[in-house]
C-alpha atoms as a PDB file:
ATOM      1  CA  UNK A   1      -8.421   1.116  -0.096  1.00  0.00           C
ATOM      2  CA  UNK A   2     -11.731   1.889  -1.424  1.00  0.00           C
ATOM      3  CA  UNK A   3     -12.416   5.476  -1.287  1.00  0.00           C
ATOM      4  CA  UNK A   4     -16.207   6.455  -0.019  1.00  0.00           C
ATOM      5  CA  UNK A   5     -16.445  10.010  -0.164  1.00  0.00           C
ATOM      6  CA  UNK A   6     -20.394   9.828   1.141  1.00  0.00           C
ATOM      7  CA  UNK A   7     -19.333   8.336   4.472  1.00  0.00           C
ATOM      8  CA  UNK A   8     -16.978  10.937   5.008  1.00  0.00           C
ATOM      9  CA  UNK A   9     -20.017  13.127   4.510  1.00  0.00           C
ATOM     10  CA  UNK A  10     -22.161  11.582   6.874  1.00  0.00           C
ATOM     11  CA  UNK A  11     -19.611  11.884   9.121  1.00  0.00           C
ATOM     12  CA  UNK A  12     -18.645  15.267   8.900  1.00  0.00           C
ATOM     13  CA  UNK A  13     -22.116  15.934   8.684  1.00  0.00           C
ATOM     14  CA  UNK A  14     -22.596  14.461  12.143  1.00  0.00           C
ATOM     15  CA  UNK A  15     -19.472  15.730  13.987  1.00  0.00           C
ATOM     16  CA  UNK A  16     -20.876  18.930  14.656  1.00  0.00           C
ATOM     17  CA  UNK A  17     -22.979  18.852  18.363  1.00  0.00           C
ATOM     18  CA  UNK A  18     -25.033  21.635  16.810  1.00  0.00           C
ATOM     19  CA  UNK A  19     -25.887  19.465  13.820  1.00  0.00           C
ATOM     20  CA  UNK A  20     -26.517  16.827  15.867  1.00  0.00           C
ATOM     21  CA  UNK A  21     -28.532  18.458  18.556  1.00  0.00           C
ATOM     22  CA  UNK A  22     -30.772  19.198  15.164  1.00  0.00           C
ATOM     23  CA  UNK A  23     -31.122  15.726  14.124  1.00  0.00           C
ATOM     24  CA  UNK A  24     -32.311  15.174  17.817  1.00  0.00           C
ATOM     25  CA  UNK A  25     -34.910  17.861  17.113  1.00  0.00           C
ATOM     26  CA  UNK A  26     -35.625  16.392  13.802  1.00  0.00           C
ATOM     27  CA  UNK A  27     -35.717  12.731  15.109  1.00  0.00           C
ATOM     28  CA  UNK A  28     -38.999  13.685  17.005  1.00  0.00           C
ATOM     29  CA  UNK A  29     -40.893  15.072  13.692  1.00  0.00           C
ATOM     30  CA  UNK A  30     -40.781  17.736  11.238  1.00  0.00           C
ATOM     31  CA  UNK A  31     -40.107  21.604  11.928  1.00  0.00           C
ATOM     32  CA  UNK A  32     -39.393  24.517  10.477  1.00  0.00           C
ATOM     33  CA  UNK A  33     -35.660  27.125  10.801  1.00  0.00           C
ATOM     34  CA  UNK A  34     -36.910  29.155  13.147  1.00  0.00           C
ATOM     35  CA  UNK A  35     -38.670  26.308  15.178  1.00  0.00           C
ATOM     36  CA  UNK A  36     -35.460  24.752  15.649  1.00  0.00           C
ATOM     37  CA  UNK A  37     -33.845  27.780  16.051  1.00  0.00           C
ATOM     38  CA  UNK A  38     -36.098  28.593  19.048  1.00  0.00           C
ATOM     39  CA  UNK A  39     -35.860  24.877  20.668  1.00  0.00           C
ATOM     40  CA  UNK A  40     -31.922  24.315  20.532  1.00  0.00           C
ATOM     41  CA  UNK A  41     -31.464  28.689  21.303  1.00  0.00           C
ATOM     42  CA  UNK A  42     -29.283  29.044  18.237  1.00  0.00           C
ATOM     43  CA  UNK A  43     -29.741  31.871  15.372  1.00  0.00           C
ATOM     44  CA  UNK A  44     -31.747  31.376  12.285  1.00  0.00           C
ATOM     45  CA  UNK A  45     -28.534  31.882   9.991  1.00  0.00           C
ATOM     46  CA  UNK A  46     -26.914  28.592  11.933  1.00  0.00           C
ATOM     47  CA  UNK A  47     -29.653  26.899  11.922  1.00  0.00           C
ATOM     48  CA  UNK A  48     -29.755  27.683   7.711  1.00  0.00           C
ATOM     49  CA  UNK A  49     -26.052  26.967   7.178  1.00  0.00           C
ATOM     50  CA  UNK A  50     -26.281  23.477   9.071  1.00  0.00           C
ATOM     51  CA  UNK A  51     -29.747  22.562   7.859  1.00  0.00           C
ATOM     52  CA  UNK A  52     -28.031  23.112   4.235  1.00  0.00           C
ATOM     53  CA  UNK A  53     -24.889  21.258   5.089  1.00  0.00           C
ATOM     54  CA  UNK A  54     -27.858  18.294   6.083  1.00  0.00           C
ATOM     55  CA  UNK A  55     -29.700  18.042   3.048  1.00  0.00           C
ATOM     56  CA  UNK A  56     -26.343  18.399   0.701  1.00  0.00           C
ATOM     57  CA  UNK A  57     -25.427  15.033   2.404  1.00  0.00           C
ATOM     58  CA  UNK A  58     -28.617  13.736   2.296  1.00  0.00           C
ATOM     59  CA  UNK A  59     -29.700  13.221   6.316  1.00  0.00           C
ATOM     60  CA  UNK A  60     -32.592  15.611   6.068  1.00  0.00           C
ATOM     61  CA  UNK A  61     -35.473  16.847   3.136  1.00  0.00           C
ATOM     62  CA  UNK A  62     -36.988  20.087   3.044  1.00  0.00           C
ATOM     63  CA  UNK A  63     -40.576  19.914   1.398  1.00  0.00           C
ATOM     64  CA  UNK A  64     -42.697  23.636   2.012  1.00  0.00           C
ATOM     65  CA  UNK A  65     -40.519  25.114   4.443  1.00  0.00           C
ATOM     66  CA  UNK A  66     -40.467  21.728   7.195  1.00  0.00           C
ATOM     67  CA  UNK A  67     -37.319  19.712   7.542  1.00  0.00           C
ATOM     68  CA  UNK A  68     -37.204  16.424   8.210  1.00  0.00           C
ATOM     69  CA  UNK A  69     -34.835  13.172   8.726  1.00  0.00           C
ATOM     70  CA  UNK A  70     -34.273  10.671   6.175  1.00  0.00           C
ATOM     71  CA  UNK A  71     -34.632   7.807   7.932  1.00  0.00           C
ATOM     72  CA  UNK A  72     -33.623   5.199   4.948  1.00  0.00           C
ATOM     73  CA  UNK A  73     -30.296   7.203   4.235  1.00  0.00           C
ATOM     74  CA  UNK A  74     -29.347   7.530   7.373  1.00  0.00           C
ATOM     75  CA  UNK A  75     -29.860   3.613   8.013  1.00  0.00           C
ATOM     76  CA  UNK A  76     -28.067   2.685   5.160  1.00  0.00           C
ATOM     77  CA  UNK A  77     -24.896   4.631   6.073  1.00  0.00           C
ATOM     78  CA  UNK A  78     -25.071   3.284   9.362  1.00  0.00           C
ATOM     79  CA  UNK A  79     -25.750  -0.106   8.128  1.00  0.00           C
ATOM     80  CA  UNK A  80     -23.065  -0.178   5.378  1.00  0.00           C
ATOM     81  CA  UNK A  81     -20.632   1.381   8.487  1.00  0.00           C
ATOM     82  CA  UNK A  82     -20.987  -0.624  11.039  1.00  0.00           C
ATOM     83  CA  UNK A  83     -22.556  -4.182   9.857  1.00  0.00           C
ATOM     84  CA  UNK A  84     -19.423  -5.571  11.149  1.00  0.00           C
ATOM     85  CA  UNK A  85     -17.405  -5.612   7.745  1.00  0.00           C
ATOM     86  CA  UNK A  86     -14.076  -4.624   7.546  1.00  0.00           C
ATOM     87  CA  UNK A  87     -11.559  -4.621   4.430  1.00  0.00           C
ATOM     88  CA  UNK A  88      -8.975  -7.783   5.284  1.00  0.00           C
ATOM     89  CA  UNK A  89      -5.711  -7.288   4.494  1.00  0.00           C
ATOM     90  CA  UNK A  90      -4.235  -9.250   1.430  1.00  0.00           C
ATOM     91  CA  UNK A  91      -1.155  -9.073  -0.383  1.00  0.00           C
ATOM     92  CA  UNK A  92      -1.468  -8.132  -3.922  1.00  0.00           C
ATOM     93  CA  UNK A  93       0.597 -10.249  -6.318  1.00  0.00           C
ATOM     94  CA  UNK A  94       1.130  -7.182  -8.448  1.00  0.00           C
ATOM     95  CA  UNK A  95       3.605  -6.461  -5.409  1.00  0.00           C
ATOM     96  CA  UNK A  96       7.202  -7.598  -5.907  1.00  0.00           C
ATOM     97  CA  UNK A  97       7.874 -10.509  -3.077  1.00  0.00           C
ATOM     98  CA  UNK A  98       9.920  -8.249  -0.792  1.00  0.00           C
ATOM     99  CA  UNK A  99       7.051  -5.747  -0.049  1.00  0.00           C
ATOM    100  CA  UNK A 100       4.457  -8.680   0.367  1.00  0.00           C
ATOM    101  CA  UNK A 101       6.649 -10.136   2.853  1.00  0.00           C
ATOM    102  CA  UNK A 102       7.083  -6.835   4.464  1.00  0.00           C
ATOM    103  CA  UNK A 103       3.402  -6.102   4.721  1.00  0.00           C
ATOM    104  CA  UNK A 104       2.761  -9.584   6.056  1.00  0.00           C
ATOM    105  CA  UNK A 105       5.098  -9.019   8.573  1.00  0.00           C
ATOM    106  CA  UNK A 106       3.810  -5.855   9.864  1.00  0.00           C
ATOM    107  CA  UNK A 107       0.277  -5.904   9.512  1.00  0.00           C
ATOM    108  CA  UNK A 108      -2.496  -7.770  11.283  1.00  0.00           C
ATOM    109  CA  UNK A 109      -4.975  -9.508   9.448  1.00  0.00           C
ATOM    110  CA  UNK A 110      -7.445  -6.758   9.102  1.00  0.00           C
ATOM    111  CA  UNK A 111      -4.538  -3.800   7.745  1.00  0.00           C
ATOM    112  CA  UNK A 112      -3.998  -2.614  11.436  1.00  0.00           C
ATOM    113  CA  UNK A 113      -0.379  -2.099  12.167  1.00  0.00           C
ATOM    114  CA  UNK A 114       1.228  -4.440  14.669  1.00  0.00           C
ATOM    115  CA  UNK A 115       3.921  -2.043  15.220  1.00  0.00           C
ATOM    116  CA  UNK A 116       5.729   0.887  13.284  1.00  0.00           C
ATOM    117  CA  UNK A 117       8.923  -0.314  11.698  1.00  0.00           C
ATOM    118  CA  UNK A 118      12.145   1.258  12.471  1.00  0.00           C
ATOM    119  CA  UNK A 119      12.959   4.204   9.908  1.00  0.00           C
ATOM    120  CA  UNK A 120      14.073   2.243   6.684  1.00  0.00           C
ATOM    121  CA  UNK A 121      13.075   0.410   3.689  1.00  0.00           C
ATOM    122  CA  UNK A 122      10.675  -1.735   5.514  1.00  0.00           C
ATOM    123  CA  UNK A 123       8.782   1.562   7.073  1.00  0.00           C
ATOM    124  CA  UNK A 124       8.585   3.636   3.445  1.00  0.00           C
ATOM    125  CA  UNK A 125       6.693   0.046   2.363  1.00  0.00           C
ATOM    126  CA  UNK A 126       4.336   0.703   5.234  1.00  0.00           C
ATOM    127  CA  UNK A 127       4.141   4.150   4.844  1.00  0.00           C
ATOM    128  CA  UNK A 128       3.041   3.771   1.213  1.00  0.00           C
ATOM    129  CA  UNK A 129       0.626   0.936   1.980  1.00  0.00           C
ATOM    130  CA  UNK A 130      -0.998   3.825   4.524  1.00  0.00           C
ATOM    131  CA  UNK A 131      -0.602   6.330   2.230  1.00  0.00           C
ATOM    132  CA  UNK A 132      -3.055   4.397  -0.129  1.00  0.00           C
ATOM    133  CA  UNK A 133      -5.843   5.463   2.187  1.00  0.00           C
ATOM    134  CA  UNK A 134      -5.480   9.102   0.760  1.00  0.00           C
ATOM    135  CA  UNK A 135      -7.406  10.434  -2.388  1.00  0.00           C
ATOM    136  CA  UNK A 136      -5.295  12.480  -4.312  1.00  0.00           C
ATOM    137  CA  UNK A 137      -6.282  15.855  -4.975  1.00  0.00           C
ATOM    138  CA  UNK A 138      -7.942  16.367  -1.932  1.00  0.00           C
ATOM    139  CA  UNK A 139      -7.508  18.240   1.329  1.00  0.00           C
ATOM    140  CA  UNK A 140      -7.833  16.966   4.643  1.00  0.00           C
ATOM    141  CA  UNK A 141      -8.088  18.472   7.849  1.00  0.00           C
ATOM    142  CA  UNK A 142      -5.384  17.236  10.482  1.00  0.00           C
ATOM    143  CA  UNK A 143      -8.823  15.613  12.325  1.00  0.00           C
ATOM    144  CA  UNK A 144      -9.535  13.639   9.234  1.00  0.00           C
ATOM    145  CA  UNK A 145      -6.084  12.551   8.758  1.00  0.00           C
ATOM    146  CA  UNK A 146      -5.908  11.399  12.630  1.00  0.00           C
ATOM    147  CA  UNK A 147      -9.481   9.754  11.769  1.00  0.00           C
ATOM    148  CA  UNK A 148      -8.205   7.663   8.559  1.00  0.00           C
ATOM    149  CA  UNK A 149      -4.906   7.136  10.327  1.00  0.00           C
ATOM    150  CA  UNK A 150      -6.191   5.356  13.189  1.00  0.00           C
ATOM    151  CA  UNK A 151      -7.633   2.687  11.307  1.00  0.00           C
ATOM    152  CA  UNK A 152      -3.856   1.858  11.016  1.00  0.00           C
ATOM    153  CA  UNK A 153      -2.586   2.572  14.166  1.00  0.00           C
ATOM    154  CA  UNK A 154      -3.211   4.679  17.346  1.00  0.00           C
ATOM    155  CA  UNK A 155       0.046   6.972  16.743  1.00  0.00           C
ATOM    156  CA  UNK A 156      -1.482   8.780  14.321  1.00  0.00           C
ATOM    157  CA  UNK A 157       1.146  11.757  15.114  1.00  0.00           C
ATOM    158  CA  UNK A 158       3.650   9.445  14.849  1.00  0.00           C
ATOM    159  CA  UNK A 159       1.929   7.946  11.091  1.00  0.00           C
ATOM    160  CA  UNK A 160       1.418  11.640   9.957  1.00  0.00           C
ATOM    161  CA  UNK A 161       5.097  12.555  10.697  1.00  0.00           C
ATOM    162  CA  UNK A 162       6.440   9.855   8.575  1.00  0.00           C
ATOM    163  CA  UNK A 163       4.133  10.301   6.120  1.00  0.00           C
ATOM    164  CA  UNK A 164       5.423  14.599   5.748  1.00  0.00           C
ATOM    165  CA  UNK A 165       8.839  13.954   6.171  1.00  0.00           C
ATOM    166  CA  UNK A 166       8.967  10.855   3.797  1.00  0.00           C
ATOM    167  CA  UNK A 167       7.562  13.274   0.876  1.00  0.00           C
ATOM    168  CA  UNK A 168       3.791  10.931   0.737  1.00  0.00           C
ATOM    169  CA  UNK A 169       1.641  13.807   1.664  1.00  0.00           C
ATOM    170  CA  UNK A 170       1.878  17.286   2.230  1.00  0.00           C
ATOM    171  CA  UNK A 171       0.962  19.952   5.088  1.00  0.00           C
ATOM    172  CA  UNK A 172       0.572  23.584   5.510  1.00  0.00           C
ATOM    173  CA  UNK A 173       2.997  24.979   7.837  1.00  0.00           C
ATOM    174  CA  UNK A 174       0.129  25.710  10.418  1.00  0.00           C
ATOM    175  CA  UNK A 175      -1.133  22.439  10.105  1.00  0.00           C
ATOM    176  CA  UNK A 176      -4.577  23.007   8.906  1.00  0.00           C
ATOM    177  CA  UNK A 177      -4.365  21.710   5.217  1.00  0.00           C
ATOM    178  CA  UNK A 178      -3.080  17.848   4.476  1.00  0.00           C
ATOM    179  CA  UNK A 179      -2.792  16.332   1.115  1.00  0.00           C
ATOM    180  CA  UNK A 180      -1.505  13.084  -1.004  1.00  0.00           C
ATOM    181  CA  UNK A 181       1.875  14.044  -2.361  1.00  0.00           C
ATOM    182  CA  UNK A 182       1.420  12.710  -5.930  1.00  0.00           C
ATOM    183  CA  UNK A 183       5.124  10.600  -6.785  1.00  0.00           C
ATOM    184  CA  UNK A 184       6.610  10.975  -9.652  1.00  0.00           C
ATOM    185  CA  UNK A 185       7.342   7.784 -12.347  1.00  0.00           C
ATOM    186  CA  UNK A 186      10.700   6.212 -11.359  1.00  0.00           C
END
């Protein structure tokens, strides 16, 4: 899986309503904090903390005190998002023959799951296909998890179970923290 840290960004960016209630403001021309402040009734310290959060991921420019959209970035995430291309699911030959058979078996053309083996050899092949999806050294939120899961499949509790028990990724107690379980050489 190719791993594209400034979509996950964009979208994080953009899954906050305030943030997006200020691209709406922004979408109709430049203003200023407190002008946006004013129009969506939100303090001038939000406003600053999202406004910052925007132009770290590069979905608004601040030039003498105005904020505005960036039209071309934002088109070119959505573009390179949603143009209709989606990774298709191939079988490495670097795989030995059992797990390519196994992965053809259980997965759908595009990497979707056709169904969750039972518990088993055949589902810790799955689980570290899915498991692929996962940068290591970074933390993930169980909402991000449930996002990158469902590319997979639409149990994504059932996914991140597995995935915990069967020692691929890791989880705070509370649930608030995921991460890739690095394996060690066999």
């Amino acid at each position: 899986m190719d791993e594209n840290p400034e979509i996950l960004s964009f979208v994080k960016a953009l899954a906050s309503a305030d943030r997006l209630r200020i691209v709406g403001v922004l979408a109709r021309g430049k203003a200023s904090q407190s002008d946006i402040a004013e129009q969506l009734h939100l303090s001038i310290r939000d406003v600053f903390n999202h406004l910052s959060f925007l132009v770290e991921v590069g979905i608004v420019h601040e030039e003498d005190g105005l904020y505005d959209l960036d039209e071309k970035t934002i088109e070119s995430f959505a573009r390179g998002q949603f143009e209709g291309k989606r990774p298709s699911f191939e079988a490495g030959e670097e795989q030995p023959e059992d797990v390519r058979k196994v992965l053809k078996s259980y997965l759908n053309a595009d990497g979707t799951l056709k169904q969750i083996p039972p518990q088993g050899n055949k589902l810790l092949i799955i689980l570290n296909f899915i498991a692929g999806a996962f940068a290591y050294d970074t933390n993930y939120t169980e909402k991000e998890v449930n996002m990158i899961l469902r590319r997979f499949h639409v149990d994504t509790a059932a996914l991140r179970r597995y995935l915990v028990d069967n020692g691929l990724m890791g989880r705070e107690s509370n649930g608030t923290r995921y991460w890739r379980v690095k394996q060690e050489a066999k």
